[in-house]
C-alpha atoms as a PDB file:
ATOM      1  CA  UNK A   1      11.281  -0.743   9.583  1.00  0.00           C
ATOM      2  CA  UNK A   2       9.412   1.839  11.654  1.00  0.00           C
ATOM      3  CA  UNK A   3       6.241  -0.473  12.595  1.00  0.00           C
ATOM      4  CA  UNK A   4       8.758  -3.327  13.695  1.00  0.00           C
ATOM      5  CA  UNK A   5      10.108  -0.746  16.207  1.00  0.00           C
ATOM      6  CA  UNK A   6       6.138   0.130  17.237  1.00  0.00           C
ATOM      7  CA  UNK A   7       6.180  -3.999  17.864  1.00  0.00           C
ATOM      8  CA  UNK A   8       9.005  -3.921  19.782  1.00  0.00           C
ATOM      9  CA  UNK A   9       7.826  -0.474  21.967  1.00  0.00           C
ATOM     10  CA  UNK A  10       4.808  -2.852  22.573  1.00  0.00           C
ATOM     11  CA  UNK A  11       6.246  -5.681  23.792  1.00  0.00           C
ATOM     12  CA  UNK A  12       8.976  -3.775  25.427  1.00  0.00           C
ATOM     13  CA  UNK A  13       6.067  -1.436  27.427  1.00  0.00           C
ATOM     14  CA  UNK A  14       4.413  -4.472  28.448  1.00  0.00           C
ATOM     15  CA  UNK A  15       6.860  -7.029  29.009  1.00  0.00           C
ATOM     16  CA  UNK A  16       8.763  -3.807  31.218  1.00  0.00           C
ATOM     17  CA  UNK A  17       5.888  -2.772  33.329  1.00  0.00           C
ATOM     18  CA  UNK A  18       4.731  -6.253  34.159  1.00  0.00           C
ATOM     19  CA  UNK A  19       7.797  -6.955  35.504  1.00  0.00           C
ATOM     20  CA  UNK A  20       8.442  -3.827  37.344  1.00  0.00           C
ATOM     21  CA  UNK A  21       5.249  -4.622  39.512  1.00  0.00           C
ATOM     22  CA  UNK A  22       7.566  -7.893  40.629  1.00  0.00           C
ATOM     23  CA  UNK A  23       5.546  -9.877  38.111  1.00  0.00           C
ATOM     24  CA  UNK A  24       6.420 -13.600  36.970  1.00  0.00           C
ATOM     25  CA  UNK A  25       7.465 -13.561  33.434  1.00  0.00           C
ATOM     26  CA  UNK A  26       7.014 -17.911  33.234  1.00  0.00           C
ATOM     27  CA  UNK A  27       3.161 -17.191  34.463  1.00  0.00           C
ATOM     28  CA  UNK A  28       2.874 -15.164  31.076  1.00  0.00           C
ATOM     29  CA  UNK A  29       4.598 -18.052  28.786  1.00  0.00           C
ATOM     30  CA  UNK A  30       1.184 -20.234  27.885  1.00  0.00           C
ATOM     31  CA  UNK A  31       1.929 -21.200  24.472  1.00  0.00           C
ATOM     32  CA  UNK A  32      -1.520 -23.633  24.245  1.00  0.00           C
ATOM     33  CA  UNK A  33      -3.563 -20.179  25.376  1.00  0.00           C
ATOM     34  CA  UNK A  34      -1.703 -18.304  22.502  1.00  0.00           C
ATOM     35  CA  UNK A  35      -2.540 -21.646  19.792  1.00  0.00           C
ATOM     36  CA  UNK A  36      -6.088 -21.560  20.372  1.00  0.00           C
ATOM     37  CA  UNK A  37      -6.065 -17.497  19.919  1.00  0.00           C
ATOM     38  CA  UNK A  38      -4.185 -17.034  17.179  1.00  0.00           C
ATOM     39  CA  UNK A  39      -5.151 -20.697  15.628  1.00  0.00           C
ATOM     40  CA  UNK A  40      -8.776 -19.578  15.868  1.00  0.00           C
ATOM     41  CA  UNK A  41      -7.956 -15.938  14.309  1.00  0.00           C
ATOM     42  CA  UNK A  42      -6.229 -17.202  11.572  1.00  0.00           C
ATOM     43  CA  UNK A  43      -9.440 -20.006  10.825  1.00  0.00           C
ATOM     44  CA  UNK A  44     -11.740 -17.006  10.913  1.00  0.00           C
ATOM     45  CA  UNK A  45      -9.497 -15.485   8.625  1.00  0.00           C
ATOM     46  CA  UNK A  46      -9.549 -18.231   5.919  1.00  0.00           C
ATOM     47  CA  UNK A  47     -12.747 -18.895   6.594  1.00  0.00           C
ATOM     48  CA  UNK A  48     -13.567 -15.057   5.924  1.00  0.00           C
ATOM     49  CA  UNK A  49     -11.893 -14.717   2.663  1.00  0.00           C
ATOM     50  CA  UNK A  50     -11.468 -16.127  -0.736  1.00  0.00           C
ATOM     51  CA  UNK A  51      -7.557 -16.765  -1.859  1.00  0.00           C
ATOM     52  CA  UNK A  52      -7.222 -13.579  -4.031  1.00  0.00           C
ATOM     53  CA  UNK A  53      -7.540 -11.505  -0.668  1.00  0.00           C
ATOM     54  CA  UNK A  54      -5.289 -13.901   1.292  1.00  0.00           C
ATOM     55  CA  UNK A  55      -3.166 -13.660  -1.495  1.00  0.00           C
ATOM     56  CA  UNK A  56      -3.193 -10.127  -1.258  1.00  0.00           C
ATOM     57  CA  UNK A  57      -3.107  -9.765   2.818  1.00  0.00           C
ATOM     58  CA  UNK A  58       0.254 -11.864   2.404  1.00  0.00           C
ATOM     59  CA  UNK A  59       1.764  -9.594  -0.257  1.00  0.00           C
ATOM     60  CA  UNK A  60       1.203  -6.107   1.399  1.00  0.00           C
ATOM     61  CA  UNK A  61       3.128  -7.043   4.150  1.00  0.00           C
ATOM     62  CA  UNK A  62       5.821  -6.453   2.451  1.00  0.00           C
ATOM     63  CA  UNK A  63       5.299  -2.652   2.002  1.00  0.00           C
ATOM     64  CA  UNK A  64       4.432  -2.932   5.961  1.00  0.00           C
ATOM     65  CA  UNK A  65       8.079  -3.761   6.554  1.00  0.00           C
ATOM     66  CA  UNK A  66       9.272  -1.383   3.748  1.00  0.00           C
ATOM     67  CA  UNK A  67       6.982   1.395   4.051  1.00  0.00           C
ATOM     68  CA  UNK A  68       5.686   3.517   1.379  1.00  0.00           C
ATOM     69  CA  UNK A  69       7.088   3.494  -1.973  1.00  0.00           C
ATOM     70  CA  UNK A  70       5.659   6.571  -3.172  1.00  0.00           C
ATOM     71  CA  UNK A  71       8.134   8.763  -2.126  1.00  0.00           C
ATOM     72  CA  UNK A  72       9.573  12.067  -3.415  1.00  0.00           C
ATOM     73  CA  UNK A  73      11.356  10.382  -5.975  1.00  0.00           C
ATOM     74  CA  UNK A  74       8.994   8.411  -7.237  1.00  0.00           C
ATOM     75  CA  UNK A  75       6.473  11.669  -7.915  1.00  0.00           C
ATOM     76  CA  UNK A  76       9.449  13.510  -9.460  1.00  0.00           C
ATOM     77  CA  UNK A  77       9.725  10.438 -12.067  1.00  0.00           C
ATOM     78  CA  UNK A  78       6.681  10.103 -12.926  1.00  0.00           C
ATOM     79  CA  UNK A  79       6.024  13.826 -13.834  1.00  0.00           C
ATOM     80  CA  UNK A  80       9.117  14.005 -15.555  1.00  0.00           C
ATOM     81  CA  UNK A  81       7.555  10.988 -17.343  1.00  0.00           C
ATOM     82  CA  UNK A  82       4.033  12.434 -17.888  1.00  0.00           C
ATOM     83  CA  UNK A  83       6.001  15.326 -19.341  1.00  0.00           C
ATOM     84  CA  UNK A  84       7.642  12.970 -21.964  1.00  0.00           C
ATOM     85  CA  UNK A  85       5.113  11.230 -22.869  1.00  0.00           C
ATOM     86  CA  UNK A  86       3.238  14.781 -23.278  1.00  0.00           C
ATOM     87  CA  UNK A  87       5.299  16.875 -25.530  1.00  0.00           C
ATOM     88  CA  UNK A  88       5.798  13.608 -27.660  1.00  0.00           C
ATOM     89  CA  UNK A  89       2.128  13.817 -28.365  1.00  0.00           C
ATOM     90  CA  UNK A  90       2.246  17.413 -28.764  1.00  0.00           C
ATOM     91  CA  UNK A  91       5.019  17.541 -31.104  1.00  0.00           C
ATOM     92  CA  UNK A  92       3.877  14.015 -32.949  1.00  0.00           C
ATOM     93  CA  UNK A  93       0.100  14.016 -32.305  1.00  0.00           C
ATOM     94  CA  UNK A  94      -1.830  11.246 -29.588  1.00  0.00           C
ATOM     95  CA  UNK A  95      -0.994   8.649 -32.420  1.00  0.00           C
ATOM     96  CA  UNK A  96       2.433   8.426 -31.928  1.00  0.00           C
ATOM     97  CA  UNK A  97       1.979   7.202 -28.414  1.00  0.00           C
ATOM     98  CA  UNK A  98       0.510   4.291 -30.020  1.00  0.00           C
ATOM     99  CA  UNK A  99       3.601   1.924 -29.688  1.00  0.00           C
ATOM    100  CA  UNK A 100       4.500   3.018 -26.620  1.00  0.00           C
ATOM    101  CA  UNK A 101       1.183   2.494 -24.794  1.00  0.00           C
ATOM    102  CA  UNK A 102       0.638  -1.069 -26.787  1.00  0.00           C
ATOM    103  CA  UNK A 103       4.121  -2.487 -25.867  1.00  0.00           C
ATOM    104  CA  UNK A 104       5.149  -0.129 -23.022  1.00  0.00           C
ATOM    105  CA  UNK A 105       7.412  -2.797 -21.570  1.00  0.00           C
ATOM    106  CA  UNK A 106       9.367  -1.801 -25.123  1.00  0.00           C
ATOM    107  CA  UNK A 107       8.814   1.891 -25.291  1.00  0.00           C
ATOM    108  CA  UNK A 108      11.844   3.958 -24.951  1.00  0.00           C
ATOM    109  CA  UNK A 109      10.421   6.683 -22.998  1.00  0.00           C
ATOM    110  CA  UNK A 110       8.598   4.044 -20.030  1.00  0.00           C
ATOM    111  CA  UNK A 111      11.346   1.687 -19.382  1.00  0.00           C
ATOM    112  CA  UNK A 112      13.460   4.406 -18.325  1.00  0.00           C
ATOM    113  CA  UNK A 113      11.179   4.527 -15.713  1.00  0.00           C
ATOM    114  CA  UNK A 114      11.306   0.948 -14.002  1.00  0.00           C
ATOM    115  CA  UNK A 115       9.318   1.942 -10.961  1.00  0.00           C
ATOM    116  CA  UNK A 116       6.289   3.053 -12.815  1.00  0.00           C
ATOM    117  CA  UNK A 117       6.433   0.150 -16.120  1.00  0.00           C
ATOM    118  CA  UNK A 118       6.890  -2.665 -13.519  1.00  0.00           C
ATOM    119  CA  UNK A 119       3.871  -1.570 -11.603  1.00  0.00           C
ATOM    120  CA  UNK A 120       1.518  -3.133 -13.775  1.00  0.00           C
ATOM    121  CA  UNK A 121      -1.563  -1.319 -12.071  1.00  0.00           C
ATOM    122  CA  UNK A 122      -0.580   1.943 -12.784  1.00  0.00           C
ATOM    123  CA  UNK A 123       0.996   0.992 -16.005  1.00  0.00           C
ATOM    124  CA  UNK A 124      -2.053  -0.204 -17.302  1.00  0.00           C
ATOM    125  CA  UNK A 125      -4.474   2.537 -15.771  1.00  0.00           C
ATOM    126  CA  UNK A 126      -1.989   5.256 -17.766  1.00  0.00           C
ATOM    127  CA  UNK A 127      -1.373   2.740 -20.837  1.00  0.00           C
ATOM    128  CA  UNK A 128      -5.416   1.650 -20.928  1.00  0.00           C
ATOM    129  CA  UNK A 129      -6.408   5.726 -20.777  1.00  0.00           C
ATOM    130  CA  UNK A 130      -4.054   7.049 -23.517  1.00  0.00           C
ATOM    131  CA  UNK A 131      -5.440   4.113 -25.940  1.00  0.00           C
ATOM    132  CA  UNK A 132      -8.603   5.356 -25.416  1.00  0.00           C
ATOM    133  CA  UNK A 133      -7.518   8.973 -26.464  1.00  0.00           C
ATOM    134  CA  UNK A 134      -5.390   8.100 -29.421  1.00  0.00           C
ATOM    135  CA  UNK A 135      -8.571   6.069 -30.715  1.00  0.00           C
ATOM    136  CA  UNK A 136     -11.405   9.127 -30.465  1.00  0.00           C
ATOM    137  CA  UNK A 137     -11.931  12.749 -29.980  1.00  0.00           C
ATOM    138  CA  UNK A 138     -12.654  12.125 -26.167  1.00  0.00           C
ATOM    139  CA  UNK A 139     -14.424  14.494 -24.013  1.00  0.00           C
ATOM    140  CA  UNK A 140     -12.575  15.421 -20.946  1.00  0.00           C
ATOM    141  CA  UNK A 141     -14.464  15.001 -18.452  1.00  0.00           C
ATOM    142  CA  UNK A 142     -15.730  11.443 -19.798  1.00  0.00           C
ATOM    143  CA  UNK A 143     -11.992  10.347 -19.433  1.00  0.00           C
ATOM    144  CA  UNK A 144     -11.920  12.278 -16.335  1.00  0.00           C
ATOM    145  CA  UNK A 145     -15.007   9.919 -14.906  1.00  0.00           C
ATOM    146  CA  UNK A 146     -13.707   6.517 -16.398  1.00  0.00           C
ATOM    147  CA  UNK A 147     -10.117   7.278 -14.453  1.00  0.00           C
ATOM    148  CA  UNK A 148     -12.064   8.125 -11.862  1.00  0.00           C
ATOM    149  CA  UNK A 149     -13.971   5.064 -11.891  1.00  0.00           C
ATOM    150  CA  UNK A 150     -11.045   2.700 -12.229  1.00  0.00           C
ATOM    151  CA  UNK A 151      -9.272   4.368  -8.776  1.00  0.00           C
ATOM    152  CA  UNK A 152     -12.379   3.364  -7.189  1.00  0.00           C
ATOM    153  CA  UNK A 153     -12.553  -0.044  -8.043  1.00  0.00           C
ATOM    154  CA  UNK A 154      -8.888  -0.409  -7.836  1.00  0.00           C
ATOM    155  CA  UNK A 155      -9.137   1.284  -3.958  1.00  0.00           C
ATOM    156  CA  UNK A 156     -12.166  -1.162  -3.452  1.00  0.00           C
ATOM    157  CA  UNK A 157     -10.090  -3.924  -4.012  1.00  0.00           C
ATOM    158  CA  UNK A 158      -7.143  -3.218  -1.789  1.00  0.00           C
ATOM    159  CA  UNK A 159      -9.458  -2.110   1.484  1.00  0.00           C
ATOM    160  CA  UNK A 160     -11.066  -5.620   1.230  1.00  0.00           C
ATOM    161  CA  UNK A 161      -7.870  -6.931   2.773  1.00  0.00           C
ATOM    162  CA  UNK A 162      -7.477  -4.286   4.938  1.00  0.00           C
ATOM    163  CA  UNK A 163     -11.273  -5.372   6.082  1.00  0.00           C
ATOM    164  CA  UNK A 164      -9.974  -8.680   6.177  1.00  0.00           C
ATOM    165  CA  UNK A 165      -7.356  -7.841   8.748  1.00  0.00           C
ATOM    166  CA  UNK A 166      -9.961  -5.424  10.769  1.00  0.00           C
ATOM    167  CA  UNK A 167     -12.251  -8.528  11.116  1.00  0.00           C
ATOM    168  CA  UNK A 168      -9.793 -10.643  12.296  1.00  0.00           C
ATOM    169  CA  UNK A 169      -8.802  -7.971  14.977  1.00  0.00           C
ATOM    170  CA  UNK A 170     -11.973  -7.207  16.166  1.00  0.00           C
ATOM    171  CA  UNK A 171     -12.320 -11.412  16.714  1.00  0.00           C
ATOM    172  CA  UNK A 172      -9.450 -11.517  19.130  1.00  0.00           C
ATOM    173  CA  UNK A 173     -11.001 -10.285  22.170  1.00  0.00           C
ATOM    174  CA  UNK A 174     -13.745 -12.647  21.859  1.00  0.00           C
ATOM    175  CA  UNK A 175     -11.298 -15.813  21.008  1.00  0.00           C
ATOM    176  CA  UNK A 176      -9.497 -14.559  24.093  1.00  0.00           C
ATOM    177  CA  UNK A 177     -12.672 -15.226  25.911  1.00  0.00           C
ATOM    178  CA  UNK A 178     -13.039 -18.279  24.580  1.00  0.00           C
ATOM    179  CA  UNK A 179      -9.447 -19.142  25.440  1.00  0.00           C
ATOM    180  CA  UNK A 180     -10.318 -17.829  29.548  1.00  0.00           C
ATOM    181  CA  UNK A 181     -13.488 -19.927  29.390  1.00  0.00           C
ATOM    182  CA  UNK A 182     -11.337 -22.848  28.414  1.00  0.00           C
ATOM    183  CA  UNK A 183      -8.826 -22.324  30.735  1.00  0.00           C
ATOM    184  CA  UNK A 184     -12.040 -22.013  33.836  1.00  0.00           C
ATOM    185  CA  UNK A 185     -13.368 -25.326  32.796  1.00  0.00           C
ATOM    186  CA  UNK A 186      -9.680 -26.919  33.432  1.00  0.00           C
ATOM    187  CA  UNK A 187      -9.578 -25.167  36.484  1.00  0.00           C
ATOM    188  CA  UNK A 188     -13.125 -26.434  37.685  1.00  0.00           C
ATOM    189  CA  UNK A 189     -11.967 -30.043  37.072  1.00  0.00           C
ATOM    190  CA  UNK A 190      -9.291 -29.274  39.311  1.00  0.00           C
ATOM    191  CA  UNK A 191     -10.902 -28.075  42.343  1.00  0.00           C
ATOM    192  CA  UNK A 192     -10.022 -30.106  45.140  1.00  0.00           C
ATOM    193  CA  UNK A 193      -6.346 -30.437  44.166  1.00  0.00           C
ATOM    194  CA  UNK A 194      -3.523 -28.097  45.649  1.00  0.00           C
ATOM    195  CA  UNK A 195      -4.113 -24.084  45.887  1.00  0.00           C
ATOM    196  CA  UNK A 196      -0.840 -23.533  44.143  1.00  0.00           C
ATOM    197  CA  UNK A 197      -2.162 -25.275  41.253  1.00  0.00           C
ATOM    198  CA  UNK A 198      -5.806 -24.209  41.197  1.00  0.00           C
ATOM    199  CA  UNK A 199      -3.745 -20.315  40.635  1.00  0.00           C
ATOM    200  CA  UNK A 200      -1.629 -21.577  38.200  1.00  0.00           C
ATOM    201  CA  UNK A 201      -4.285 -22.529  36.050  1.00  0.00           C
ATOM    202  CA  UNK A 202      -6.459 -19.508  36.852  1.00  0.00           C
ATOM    203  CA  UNK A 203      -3.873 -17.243  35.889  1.00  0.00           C
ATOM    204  CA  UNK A 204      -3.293 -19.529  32.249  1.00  0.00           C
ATOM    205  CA  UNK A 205      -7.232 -18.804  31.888  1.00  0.00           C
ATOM    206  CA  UNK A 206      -6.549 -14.699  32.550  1.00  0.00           C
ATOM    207  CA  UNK A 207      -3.715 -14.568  30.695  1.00  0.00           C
ATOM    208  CA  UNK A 208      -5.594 -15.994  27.214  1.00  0.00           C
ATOM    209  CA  UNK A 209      -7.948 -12.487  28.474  1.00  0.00           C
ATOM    210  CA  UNK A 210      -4.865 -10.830  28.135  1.00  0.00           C
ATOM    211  CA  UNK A 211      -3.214 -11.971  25.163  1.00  0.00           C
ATOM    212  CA  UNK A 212      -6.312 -11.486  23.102  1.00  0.00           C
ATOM    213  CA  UNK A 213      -6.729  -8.020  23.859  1.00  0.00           C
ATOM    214  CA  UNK A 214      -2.849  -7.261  23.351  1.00  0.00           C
ATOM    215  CA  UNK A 215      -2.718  -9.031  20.138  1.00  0.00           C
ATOM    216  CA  UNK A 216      -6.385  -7.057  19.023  1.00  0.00           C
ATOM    217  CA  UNK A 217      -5.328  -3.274  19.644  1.00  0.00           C
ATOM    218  CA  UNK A 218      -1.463  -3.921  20.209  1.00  0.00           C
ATOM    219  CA  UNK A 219      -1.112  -5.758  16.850  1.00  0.00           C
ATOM    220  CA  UNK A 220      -3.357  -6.729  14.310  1.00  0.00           C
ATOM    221  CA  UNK A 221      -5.054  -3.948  14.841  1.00  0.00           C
ATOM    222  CA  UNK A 222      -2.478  -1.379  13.785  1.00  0.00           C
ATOM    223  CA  UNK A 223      -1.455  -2.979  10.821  1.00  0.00           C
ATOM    224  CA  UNK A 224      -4.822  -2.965   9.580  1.00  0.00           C
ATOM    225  CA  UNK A 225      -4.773   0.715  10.278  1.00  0.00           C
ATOM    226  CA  UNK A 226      -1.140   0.916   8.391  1.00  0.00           C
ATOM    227  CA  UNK A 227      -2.210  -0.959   5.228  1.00  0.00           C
ATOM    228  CA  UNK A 228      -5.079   1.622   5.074  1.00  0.00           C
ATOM    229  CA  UNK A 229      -2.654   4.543   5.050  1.00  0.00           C
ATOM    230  CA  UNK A 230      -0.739   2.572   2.412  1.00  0.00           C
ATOM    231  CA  UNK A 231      -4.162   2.473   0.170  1.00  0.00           C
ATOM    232  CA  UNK A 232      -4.326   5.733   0.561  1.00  0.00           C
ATOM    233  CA  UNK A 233      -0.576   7.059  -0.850  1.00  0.00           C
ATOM    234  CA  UNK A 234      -1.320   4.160  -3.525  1.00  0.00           C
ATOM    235  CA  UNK A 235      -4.416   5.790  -4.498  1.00  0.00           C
ATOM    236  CA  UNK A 236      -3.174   9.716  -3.972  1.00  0.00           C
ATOM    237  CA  UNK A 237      -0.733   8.416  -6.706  1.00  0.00           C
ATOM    238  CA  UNK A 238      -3.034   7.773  -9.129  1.00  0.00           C
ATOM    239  CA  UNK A 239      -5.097  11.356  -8.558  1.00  0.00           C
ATOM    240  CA  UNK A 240      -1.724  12.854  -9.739  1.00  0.00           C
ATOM    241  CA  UNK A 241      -1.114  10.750 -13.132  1.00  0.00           C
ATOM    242  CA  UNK A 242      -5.092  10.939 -13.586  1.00  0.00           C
ATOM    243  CA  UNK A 243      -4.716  15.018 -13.046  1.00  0.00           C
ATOM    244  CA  UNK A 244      -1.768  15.194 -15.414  1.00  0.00           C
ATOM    245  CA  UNK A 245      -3.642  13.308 -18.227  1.00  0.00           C
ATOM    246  CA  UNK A 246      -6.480  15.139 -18.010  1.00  0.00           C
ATOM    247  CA  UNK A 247      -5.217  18.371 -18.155  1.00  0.00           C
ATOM    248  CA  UNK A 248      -3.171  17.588 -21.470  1.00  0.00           C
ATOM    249  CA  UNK A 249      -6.590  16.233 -22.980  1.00  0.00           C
ATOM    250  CA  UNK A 250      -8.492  19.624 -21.903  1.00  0.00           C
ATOM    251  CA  UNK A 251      -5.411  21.248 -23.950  1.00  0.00           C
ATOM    252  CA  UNK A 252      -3.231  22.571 -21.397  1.00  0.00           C
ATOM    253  CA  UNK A 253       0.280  22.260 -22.365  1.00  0.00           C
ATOM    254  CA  UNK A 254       2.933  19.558 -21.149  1.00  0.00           C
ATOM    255  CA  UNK A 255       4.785  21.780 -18.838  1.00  0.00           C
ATOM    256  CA  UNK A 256       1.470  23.422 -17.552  1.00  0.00           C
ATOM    257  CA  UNK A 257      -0.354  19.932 -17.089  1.00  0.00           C
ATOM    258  CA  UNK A 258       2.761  18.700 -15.208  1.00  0.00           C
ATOM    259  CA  UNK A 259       2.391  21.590 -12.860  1.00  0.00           C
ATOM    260  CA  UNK A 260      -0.755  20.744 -12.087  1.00  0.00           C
ATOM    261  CA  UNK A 261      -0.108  17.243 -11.553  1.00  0.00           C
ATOM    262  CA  UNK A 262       2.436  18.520  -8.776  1.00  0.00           C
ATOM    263  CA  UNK A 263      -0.240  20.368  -6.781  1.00  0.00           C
ATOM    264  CA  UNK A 264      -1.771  17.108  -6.448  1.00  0.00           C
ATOM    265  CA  UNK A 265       0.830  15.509  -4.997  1.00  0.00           C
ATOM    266  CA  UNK A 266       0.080  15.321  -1.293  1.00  0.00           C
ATOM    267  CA  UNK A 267       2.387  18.025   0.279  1.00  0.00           C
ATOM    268  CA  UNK A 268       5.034  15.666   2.516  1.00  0.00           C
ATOM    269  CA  UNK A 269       6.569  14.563  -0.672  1.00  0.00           C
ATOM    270  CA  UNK A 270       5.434  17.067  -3.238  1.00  0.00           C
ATOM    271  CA  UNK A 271       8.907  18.215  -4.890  1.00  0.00           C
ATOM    272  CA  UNK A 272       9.232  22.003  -5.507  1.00  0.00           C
ATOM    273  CA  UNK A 273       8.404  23.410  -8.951  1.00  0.00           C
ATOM    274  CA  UNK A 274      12.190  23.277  -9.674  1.00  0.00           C
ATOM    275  CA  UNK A 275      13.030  20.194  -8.411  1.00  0.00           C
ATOM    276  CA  UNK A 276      10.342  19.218 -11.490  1.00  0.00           C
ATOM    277  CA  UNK A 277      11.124  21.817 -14.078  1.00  0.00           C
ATOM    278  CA  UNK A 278      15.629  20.690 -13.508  1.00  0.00           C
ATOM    279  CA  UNK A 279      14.148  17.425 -13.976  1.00  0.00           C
ATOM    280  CA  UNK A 280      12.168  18.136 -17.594  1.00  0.00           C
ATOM    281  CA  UNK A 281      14.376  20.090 -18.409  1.00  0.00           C
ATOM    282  CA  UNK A 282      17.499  18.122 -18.086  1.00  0.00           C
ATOM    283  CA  UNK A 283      15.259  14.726 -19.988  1.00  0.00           C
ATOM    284  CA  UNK A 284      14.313  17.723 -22.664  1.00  0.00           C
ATOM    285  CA  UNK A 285      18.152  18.599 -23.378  1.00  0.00           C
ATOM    286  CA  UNK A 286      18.994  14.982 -23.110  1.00  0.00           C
ATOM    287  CA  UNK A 287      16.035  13.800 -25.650  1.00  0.00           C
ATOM    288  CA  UNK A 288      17.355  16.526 -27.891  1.00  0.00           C
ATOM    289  CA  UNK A 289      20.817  15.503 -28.119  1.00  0.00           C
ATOM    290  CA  UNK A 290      20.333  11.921 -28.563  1.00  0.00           C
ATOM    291  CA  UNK A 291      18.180  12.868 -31.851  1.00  0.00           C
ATOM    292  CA  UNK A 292      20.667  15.466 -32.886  1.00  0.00           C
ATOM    293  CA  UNK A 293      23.275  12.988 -32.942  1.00  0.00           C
ATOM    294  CA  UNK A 294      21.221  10.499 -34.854  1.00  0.00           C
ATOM    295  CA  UNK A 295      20.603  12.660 -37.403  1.00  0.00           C
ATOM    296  CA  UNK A 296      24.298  13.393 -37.618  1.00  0.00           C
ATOM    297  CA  UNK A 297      24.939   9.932 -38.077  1.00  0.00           C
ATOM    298  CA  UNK A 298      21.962  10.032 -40.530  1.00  0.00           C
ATOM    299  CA  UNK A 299      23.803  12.227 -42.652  1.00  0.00           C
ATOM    300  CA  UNK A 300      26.857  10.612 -42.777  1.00  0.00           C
END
């Protein structure tokens, strides 16, 4: 919502002060100056790229528009759910994760958490890690490196459309040349003809100057810059479930590796250590009960 307001500031600031200075706003409607900027950009741009990333480009808009889904909440789930999935394998042993990190879409503790199993990135780069672990006698920091690893490549992979999209900026001056040179040539061929109309076109040809620029650093520009930020908080995320594991592997307890999961949670949404312990504690008394009262019924 925020960078739709930022597009309207922009508009609004230029639009406003253009007409303040007694401008005309019909000499800055030239929609074939604006089809041969932004047609050209967005030929570079498939020209440029390969599907996947297009694919890709298309799909992070939506978190544009939305903004960033790794919120509070979403850190206080997950380390309530690192902390499940914890002190089951310290009560049970790493095997008896095994069903849960084969089918997680079926495991009782995950899809409680919808946010985190429907993510299939960072479902898999938990999921893929604990196999690994419930398999061998893993040394720490090898898992440590091969999480490590997998971040990388995964925050490789989302700055190539965010390259895609700085690319495409950076063209739009240029097109916006090539847009004024256009607009010159029509002028030249009209030399001779009425003054009113030699400026008319003259100001068409300036105006593709202007709209290139405006669209480069006014536009395109900062959403490149915005899907960066997003790559970021995406990959922050992952530091925190790849501390969390860790930690529980070197043989720090649950609640102790959940703590230091939280420290790595980037301060503006890090919840407070009791916003995290009400939250384990309350799943802990819950988890309890539920088996309590299965055994009851075992009985009977």
């Amino acid at each position: 919502m925020v960078p739709i307001i930022g597009i309207l500031v922009v508009i609004g600031a230029v639009v406003g002060g253009y007409l303040l200075e007694r401008g005309h706003i019909r000499v800055l409607m030239q929609p074939a100056e604006l089809l041969i900027i932004a047609g050209a950009a967005l030929g570079t741009l498939l020209i440029g790229n390969p599907p996947r990333i297009l694919k890709r480009i298309v799909q992070s808009f939506s978190g544009i528009i939305t903004g960033s889904k790794f919120n509070q909440a979403r850190y206080t789930d997950s380390l309530k759910m690192i902390f499940e999935l914890l002190s089951k394998a310290r009560k049970d042993g790493l095997v008896a994760l095994e069903s849960d990190v084969e089918e997680p879409l079926k495991s009782e503790i995950l899809k409680r958490y919808p946010h985190f199993v429907n993510d299939h990135h960072a479902r898999d780069f938990v999921c893929d890690t604990l196999r690994m672990a419930i398999t061998g006698n893993l040394d720490p920091f090898d898992v440590d490196q091969m999480m490590e690893m997998d971040m990388e490549v995964h925050h490789q992979e989302s700055h190539h459309s965010i390259a895609a999209l700085t690319a495409m900026a950076e063209s739009l001056p240029g097109l916006g040349i090539v847009a004024a040179v256009l607009g010159v040539v029509i002028t030249m061929g009209s030399l001779g003809g009425p003054p009113e109309q030699i400026g008319e076109k003259v100001a068409a040809a300036l105006v593709g100057t202007f709209l290139g620029v405006l669209l480069c650093y006014g536009f395109v520009g900062p959403l490149a810059s915005n899907l960066s930020k997003l790559a970021d908080e995406e990959r922050a995320y992952y530091h925190v479930l790849r501390v969390g594991i860790v930690a529980y592997i070197k043989g720090t307890p649950p609640i102790m590796a959940v703590e230091t999961a939280r420290r790595a949670v980037p301060t503006h949404v890090r919840p407070t250590f009791l916003q995290v312990e009400h939250a384990c504690k309350n799943r802990s008394a819950a988890t309890s009960a539920a088996a309590d009262s299965n055994g009851a019924s075992a009985v009977e």
